[in-house]
N, C-alpha and C. Protein backbone atom coordinates (compact mmCIF):
# COMPACT_ATOMS: atom_id res chain seq x y z
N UNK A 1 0.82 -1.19 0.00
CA UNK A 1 0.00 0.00 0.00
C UNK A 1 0.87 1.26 0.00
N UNK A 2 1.86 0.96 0.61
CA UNK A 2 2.61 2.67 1.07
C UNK A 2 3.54 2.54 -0.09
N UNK A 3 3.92 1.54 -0.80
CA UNK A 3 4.75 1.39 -2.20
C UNK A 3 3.94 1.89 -3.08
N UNK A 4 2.66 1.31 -3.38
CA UNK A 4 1.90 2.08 -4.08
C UNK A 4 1.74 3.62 -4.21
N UNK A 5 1.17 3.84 -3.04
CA UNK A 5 1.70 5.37 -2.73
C UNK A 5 2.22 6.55 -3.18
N UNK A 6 3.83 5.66 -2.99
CA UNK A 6 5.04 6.54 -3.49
C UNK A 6 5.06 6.31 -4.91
N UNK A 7 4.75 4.96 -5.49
CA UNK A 7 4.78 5.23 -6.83
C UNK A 7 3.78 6.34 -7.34
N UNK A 8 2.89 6.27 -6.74
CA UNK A 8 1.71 7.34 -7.61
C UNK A 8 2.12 8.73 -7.54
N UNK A 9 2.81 8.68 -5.94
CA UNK A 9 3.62 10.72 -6.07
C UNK A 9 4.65 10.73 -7.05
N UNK A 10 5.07 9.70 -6.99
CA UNK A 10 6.61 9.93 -8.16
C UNK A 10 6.13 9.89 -9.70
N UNK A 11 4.71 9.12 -10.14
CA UNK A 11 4.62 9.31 -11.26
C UNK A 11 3.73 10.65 -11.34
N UNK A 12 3.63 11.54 -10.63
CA UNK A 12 2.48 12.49 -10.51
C UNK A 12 3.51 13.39 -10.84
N UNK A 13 4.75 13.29 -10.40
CA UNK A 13 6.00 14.44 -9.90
C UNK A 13 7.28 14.52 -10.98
N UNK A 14 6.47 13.26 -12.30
CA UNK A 14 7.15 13.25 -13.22
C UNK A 14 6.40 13.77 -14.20
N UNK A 15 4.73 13.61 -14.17
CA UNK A 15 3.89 14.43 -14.97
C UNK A 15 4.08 16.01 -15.23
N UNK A 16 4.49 16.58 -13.82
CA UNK A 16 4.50 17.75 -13.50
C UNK A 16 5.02 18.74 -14.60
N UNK A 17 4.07 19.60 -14.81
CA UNK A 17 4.77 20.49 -15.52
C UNK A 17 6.20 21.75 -14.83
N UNK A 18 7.29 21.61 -15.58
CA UNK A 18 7.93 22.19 -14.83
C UNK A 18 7.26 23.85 -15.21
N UNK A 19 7.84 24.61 -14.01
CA UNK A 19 7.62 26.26 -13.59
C UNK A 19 7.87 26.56 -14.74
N UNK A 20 7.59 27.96 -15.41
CA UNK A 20 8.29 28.34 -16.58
C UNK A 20 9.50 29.27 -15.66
N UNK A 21 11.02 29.46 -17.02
CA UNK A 21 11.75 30.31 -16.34
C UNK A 21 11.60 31.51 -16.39
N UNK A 22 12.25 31.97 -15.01
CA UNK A 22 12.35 33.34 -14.89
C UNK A 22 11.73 34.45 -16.16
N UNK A 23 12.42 34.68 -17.01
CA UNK A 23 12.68 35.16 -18.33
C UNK A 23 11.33 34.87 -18.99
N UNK A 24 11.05 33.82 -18.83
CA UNK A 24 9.73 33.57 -19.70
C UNK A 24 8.63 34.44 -19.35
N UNK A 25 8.65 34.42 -17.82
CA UNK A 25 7.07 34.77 -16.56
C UNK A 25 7.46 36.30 -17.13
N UNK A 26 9.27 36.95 -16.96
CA UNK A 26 8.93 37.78 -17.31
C UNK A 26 8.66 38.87 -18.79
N UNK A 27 8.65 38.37 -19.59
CA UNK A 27 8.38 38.29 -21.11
C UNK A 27 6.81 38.51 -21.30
N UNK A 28 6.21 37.42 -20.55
CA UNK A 28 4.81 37.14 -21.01
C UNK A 28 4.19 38.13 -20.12
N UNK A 29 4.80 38.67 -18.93
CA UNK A 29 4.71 39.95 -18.19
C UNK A 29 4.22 41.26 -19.31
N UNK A 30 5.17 41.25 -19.72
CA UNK A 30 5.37 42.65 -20.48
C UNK A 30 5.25 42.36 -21.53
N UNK A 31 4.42 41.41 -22.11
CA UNK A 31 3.63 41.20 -23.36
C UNK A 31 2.36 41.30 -22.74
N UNK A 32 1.89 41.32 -22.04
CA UNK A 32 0.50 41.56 -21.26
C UNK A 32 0.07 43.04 -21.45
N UNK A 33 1.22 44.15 -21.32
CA UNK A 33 1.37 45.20 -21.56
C UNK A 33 1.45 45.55 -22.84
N UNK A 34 1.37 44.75 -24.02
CA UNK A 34 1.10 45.15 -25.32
C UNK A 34 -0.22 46.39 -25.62
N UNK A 35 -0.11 47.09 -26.34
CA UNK A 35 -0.70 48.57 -26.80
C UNK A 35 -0.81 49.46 -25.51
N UNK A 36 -0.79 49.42 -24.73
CA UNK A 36 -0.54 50.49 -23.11
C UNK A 36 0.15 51.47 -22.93
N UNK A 37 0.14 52.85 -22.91
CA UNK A 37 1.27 53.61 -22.80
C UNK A 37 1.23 54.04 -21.22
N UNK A 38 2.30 54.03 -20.53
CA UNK A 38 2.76 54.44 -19.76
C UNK A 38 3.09 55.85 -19.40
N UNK A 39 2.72 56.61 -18.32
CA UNK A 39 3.89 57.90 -17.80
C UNK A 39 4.68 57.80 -16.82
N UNK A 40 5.97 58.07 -16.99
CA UNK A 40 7.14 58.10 -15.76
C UNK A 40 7.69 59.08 -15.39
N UNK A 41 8.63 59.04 -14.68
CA UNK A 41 9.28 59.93 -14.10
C UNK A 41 10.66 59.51 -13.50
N UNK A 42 11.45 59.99 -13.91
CA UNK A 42 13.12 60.04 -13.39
C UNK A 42 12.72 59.80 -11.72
N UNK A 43 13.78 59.09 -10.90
CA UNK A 43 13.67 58.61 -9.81
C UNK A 43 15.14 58.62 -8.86
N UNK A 44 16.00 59.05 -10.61
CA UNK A 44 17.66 59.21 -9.69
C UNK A 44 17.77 60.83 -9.40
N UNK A 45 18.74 60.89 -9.03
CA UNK A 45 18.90 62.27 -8.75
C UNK A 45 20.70 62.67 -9.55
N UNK A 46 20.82 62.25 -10.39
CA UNK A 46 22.02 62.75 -11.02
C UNK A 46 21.97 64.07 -11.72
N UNK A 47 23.03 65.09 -11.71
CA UNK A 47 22.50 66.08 -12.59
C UNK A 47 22.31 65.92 -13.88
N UNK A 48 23.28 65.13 -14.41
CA UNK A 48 22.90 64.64 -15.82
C UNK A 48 21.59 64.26 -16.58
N UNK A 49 20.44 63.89 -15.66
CA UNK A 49 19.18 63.62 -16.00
C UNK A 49 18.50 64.61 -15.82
N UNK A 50 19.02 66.00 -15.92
CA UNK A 50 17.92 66.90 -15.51
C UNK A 50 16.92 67.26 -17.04
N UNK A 51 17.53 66.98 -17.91
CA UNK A 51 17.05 67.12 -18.94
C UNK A 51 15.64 66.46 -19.55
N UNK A 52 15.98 65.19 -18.67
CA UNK A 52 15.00 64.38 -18.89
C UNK A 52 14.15 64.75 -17.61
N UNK A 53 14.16 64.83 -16.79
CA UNK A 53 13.28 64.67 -15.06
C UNK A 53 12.48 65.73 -15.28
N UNK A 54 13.09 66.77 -16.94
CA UNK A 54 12.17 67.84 -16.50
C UNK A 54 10.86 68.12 -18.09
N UNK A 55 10.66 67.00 -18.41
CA UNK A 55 9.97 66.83 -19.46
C UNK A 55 8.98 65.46 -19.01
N UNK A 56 7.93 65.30 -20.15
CA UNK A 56 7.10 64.53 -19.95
C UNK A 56 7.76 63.07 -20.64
N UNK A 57 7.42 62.11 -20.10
CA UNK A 57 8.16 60.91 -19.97
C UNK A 57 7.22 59.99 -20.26
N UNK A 58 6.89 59.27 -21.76
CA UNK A 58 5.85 58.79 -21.57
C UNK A 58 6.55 57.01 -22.39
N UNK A 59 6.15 56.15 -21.77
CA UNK A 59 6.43 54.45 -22.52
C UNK A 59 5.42 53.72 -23.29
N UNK A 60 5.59 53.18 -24.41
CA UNK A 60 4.10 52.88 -25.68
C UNK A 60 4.26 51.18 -25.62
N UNK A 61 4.38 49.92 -24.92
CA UNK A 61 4.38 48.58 -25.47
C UNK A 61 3.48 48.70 -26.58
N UNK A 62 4.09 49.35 -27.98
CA UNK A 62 3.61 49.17 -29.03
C UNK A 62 3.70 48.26 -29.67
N UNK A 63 4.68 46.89 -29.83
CA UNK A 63 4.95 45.98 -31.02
C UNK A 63 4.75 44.84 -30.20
N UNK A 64 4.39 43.72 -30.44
CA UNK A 64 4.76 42.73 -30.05
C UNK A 64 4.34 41.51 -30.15
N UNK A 65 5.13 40.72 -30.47
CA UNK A 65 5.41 39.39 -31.29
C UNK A 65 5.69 38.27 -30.04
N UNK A 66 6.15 36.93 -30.32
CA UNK A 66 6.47 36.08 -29.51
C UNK A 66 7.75 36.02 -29.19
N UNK A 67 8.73 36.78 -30.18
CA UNK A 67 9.78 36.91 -29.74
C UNK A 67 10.60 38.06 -29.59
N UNK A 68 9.51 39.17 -29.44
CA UNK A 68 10.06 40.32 -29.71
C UNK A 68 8.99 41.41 -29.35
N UNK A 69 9.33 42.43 -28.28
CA UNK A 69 8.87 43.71 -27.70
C UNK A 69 9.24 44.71 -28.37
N UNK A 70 8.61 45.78 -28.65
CA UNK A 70 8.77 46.97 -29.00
C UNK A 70 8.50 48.49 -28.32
N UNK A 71 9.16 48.82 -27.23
CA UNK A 71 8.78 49.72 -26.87
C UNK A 71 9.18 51.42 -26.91
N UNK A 72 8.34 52.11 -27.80
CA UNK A 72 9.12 53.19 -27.75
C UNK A 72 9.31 54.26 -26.52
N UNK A 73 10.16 55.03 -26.43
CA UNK A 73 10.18 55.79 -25.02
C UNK A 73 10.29 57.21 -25.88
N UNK A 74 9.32 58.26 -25.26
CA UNK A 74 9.23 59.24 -25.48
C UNK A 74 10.08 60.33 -24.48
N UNK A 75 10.38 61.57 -25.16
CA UNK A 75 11.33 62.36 -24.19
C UNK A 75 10.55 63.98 -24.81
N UNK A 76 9.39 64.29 -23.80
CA UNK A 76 9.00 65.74 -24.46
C UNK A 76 8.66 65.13 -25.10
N UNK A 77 9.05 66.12 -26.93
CA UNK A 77 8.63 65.61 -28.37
C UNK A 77 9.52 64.98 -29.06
N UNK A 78 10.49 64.23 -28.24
CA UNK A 78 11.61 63.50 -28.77
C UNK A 78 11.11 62.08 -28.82
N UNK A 79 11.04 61.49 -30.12
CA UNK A 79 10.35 60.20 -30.25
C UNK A 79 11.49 59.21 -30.79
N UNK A 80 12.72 59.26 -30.30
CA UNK A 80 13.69 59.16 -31.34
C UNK A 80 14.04 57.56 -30.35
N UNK A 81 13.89 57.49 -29.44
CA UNK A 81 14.22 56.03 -28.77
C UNK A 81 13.22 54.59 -28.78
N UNK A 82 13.89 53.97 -28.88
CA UNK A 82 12.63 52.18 -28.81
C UNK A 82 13.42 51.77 -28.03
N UNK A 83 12.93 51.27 -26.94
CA UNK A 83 13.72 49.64 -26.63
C UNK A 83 13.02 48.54 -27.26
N UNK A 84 14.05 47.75 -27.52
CA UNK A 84 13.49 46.31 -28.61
C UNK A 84 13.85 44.90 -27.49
N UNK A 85 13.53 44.53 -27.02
CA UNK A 85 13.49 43.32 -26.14
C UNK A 85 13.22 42.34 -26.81
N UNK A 86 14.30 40.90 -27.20
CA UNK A 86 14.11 40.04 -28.10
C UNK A 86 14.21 38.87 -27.04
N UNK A 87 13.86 37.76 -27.26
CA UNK A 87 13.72 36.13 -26.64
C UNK A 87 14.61 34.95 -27.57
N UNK A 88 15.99 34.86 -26.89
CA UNK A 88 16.31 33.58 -27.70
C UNK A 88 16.69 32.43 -26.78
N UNK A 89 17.03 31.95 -27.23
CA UNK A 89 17.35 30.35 -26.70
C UNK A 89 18.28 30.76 -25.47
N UNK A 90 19.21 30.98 -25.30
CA UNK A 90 20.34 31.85 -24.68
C UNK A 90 19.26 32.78 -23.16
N UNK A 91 18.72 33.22 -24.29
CA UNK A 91 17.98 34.53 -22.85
C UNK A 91 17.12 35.82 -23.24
N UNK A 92 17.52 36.69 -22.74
CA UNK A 92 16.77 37.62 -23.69
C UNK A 92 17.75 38.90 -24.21
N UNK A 93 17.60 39.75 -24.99
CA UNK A 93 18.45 41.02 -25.37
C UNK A 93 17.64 42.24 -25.42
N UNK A 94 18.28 43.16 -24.76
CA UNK A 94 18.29 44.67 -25.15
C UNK A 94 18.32 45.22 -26.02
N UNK A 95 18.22 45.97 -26.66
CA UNK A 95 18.92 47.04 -28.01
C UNK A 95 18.04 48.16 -27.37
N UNK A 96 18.99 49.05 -28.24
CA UNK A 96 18.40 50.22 -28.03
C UNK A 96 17.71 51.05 -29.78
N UNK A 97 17.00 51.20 -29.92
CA UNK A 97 17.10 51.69 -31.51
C UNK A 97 16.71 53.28 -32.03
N UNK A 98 17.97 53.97 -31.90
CA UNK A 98 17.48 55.26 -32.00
C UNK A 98 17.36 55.96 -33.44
N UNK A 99 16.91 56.73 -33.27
CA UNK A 99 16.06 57.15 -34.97
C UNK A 99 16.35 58.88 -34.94
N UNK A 100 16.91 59.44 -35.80
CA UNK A 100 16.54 60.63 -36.30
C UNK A 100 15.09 60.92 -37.04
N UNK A 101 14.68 62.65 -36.70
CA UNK A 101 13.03 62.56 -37.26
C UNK A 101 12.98 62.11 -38.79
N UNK A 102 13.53 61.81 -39.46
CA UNK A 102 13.22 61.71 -40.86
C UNK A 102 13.37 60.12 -41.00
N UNK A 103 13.70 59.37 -39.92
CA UNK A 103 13.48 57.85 -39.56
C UNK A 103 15.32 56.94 -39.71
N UNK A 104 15.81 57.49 -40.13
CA UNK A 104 17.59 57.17 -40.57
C UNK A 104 17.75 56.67 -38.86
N UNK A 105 19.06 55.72 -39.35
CA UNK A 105 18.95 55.63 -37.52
C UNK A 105 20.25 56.53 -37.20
N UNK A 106 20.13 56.73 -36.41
CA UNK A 106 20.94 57.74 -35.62
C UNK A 106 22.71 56.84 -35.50
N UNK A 107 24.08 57.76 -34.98
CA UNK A 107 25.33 56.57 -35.34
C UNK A 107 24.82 56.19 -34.29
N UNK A 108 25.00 56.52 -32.83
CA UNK A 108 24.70 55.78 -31.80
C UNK A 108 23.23 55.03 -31.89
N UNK A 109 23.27 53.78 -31.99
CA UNK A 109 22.03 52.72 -32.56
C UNK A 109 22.16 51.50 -32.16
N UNK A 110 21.22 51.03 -31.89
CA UNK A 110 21.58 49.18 -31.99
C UNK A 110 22.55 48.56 -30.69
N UNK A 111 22.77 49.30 -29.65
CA UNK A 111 23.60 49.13 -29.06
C UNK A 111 22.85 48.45 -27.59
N UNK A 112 23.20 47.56 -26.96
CA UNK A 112 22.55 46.67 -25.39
C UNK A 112 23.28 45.79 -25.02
N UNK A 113 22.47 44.66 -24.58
CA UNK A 113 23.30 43.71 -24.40
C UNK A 113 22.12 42.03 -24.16
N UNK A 114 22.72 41.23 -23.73
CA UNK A 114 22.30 40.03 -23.44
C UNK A 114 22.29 39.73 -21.86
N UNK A 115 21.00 39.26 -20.94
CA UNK A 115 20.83 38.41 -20.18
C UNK A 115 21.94 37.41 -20.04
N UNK A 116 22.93 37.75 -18.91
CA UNK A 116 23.87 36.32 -18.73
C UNK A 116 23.39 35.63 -17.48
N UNK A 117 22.16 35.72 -17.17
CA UNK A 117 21.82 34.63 -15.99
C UNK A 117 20.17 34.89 -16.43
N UNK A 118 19.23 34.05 -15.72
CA UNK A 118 17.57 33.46 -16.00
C UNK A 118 17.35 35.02 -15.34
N UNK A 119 18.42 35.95 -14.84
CA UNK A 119 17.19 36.85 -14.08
C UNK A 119 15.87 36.25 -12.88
N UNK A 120 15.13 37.47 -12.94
CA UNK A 120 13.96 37.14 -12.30
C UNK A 120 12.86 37.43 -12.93
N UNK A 121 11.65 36.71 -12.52
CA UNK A 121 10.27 37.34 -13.28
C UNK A 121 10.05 38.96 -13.31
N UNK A 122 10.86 39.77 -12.32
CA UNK A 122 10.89 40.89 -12.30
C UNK A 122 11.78 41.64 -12.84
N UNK A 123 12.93 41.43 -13.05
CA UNK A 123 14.06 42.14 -13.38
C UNK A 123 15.02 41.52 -14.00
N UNK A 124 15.32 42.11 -15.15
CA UNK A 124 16.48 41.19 -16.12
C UNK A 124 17.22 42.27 -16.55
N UNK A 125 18.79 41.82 -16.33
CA UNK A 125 19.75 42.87 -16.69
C UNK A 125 20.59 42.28 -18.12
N UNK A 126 21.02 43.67 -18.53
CA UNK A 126 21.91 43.47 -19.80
C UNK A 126 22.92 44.07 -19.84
N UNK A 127 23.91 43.33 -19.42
CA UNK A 127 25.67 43.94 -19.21
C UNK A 127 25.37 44.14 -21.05
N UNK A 128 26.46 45.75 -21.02
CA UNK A 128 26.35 46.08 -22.90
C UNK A 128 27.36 45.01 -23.30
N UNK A 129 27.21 44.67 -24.79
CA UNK A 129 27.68 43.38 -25.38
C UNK A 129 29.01 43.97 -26.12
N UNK A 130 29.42 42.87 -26.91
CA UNK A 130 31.29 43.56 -27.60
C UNK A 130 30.47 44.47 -28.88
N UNK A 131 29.48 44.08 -29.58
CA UNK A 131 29.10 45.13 -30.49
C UNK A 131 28.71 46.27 -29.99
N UNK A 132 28.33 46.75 -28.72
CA UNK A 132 27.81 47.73 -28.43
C UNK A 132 29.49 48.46 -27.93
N UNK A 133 30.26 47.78 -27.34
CA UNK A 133 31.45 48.28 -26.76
C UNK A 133 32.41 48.40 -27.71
N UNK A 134 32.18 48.04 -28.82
CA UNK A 134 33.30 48.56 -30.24
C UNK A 134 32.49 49.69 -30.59
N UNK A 135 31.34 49.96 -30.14
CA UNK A 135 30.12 51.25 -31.20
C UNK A 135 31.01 52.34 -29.89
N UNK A 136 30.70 51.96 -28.57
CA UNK A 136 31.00 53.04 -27.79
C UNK A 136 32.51 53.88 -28.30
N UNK A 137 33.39 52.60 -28.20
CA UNK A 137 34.91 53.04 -28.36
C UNK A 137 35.42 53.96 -29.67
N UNK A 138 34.34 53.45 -30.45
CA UNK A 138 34.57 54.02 -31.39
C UNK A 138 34.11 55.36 -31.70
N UNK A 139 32.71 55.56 -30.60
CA UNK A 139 32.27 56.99 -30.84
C UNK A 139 32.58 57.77 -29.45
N UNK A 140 34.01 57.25 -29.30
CA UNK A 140 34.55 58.07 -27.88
C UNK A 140 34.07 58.38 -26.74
N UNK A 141 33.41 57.35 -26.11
CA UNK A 141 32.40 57.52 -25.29
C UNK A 141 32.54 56.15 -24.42
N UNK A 142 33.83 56.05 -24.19
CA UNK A 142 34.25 55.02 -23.25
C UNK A 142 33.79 54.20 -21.92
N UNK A 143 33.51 55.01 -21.44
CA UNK A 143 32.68 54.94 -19.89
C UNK A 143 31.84 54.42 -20.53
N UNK A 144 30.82 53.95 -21.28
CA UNK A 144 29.43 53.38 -21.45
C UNK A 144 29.97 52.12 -21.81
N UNK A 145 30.81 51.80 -21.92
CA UNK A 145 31.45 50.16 -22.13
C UNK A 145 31.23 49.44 -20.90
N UNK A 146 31.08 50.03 -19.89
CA UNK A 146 30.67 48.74 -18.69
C UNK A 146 29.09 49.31 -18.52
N UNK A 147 28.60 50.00 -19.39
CA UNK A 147 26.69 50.18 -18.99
C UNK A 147 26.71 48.75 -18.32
N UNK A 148 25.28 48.50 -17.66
CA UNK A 148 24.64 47.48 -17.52
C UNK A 148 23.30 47.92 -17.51
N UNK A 149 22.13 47.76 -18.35
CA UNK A 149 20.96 48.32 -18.22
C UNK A 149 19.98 47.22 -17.67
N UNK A 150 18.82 47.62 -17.20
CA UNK A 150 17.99 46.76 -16.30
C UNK A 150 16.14 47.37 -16.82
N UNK A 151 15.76 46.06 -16.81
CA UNK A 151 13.83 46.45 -16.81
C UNK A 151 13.53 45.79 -16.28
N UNK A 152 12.54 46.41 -15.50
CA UNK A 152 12.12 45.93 -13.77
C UNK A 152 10.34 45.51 -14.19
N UNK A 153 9.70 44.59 -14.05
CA UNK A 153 8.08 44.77 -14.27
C UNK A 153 7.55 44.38 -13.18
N UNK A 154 6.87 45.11 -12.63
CA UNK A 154 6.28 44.31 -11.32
C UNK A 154 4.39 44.45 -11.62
N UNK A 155 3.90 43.55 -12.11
CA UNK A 155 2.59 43.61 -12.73
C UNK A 155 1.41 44.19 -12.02
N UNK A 156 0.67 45.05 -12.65
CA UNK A 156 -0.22 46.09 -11.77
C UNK A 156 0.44 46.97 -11.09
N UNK A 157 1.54 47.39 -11.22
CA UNK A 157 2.56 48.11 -10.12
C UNK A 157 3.20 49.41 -11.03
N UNK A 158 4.63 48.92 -11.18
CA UNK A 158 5.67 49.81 -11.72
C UNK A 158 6.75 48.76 -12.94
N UNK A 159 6.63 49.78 -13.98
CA UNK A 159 7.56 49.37 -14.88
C UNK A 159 9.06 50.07 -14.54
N UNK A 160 10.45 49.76 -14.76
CA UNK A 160 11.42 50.31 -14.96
C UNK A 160 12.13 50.37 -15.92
N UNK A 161 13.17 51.17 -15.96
CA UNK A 161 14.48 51.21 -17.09
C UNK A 161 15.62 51.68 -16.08
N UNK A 162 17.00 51.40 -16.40
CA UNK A 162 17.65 51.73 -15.64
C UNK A 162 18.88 51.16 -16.32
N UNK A 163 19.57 52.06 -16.33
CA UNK A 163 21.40 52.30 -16.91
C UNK A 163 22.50 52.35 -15.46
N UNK A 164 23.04 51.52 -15.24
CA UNK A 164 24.34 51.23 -14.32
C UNK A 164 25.55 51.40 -14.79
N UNK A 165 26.45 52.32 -14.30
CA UNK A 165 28.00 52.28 -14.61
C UNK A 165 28.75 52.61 -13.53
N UNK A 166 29.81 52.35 -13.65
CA UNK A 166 30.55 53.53 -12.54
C UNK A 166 30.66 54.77 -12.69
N UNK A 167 30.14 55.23 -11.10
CA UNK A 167 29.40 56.85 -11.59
C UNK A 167 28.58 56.99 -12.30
N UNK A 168 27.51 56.52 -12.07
CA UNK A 168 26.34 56.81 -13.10
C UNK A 168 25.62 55.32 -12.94
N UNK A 169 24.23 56.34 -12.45
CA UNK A 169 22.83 55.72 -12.42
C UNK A 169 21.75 56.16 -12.68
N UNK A 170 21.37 55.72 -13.38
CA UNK A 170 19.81 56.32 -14.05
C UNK A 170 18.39 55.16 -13.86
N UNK A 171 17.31 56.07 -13.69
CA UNK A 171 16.30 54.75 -13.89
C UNK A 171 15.28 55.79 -13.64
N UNK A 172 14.23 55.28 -14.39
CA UNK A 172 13.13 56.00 -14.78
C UNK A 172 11.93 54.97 -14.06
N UNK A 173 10.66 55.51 -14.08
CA UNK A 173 9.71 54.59 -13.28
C UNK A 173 8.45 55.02 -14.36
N UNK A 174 7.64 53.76 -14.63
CA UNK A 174 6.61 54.31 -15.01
C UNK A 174 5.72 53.60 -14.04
N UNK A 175 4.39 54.25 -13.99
CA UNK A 175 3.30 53.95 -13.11
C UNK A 175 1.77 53.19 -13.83
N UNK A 176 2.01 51.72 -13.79
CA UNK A 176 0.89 50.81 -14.61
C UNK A 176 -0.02 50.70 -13.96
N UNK A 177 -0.37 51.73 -12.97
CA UNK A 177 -1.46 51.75 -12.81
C UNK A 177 -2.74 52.87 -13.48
N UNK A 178 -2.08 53.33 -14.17
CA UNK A 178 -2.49 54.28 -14.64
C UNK A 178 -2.46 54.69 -16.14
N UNK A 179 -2.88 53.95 -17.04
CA UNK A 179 -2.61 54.07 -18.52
C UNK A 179 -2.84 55.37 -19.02
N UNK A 180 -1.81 55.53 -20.07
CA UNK A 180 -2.36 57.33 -20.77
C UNK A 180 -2.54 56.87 -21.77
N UNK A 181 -2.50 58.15 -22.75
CA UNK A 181 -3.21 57.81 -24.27
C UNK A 181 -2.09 57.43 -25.22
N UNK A 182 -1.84 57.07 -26.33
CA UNK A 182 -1.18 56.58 -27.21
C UNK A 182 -0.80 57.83 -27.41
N UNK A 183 0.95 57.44 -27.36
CA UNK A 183 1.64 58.83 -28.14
C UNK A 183 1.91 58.86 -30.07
N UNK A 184 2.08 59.74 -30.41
CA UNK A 184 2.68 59.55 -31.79
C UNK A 184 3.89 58.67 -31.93
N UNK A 185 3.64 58.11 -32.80
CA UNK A 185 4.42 56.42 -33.22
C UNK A 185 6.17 57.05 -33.29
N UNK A 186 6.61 56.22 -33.16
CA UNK A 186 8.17 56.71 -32.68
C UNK A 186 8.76 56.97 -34.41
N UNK A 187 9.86 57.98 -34.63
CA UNK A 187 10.53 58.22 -35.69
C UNK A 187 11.11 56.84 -35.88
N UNK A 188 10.74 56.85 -37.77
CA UNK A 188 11.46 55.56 -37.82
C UNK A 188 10.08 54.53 -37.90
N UNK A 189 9.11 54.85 -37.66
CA UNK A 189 7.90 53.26 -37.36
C UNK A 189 7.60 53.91 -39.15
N UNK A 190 6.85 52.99 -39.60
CA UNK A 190 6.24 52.74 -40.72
C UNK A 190 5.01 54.35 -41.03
N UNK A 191 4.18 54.12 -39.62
CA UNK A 191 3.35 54.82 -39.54
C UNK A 191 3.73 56.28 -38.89
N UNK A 192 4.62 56.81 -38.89
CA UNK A 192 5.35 58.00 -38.57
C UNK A 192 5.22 58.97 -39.57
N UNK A 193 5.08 59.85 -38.84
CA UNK A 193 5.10 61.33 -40.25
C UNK A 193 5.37 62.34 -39.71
């Protein structure tokens, strides 16, 4: 009887579906947030962000696919930034994709990094990668070779962004509890004018 038992937990415990990872819970997180725009607000206190802390700050989960987020970030009437959040086998990636208004991408472009651990359902970081650290070196802008950027989702709560270096921290907050209206489509989208 008690052999029986244990066989039935062990074949129950082999049925089991395993947890999804980290990365996944948080993916399907912030695909939940597909068409939603966000408003934030700067949260560091560096002087360097005053530029931004003192304009309207708004986030669009405009695109999104199964393997791929699209979010543009607005600055004022500066529509010139996306973050692109991709899903591969490996983990997930950053980019950054910036656009001049006439849609060209800007030199500084394309630049993030890769997930080197599962993260958490909440927070996944991206030490910048060797393509982004040959773009820096090359556009003299050295110090951004150890970035590490971070997006924080805590569902029904607060979205983040956030840039790490030495000397230098940035992170912006948006507030999901509170949806605003769709901004104009980021420079560079199809539907841009």
């Amino acid at each position: 009887m008690i052999l029986r038992a244990l066989l039935a937990v062990a074949m129950l415990a082999a049925c089991a579906t395993p947890a999804p990872a980290p990365r996944d819970t948080f993916f399907a997180n912030l695909s939940a947030l597909c068409g939603q725009s966000f408003a934030g607000r700067v949260v560091t206190t560096d002087a360097a962000d005053a530029s931004f802390a003192s304009q309207p700050l708004v986030m669009h989960v405009r695109d999104c696919s199964a393997n791929e987020i699209r979010i543009p970030f607005h600055v004022g009437e500066n529509r010139s930034r996306t973050w692109v959040i991709t899903r591969g086998a490996a983990g997930l990636r950053l980019k950054h994709d910036h656009r001049h208004q006439d849609g060209h991408e800007d030199t500084l472009t394309q630049y993030g990094g890769d997930t080197l651990s599962s993260g958490s359902a909440e927070r996944q970081e991206f030490p910048a990668d060797d393509v982004s650290k040959r773009l820096f070196t090359a556009n003299n802008i050295p110090a951004s070779v150890d970035n590490v950027w971070a997006i924080e989702i805590h569902p029904g709560r607060m979205f983040a962004y956030e840039l790490r270096r030495p000397n230098r921290h940035f992170r912006v907050e948006f507030d999901l509890t509170r949806p605003v209206p769709q901004p104009a489509p980021p420079w560079g989208a199809a539907d841009a004018h």
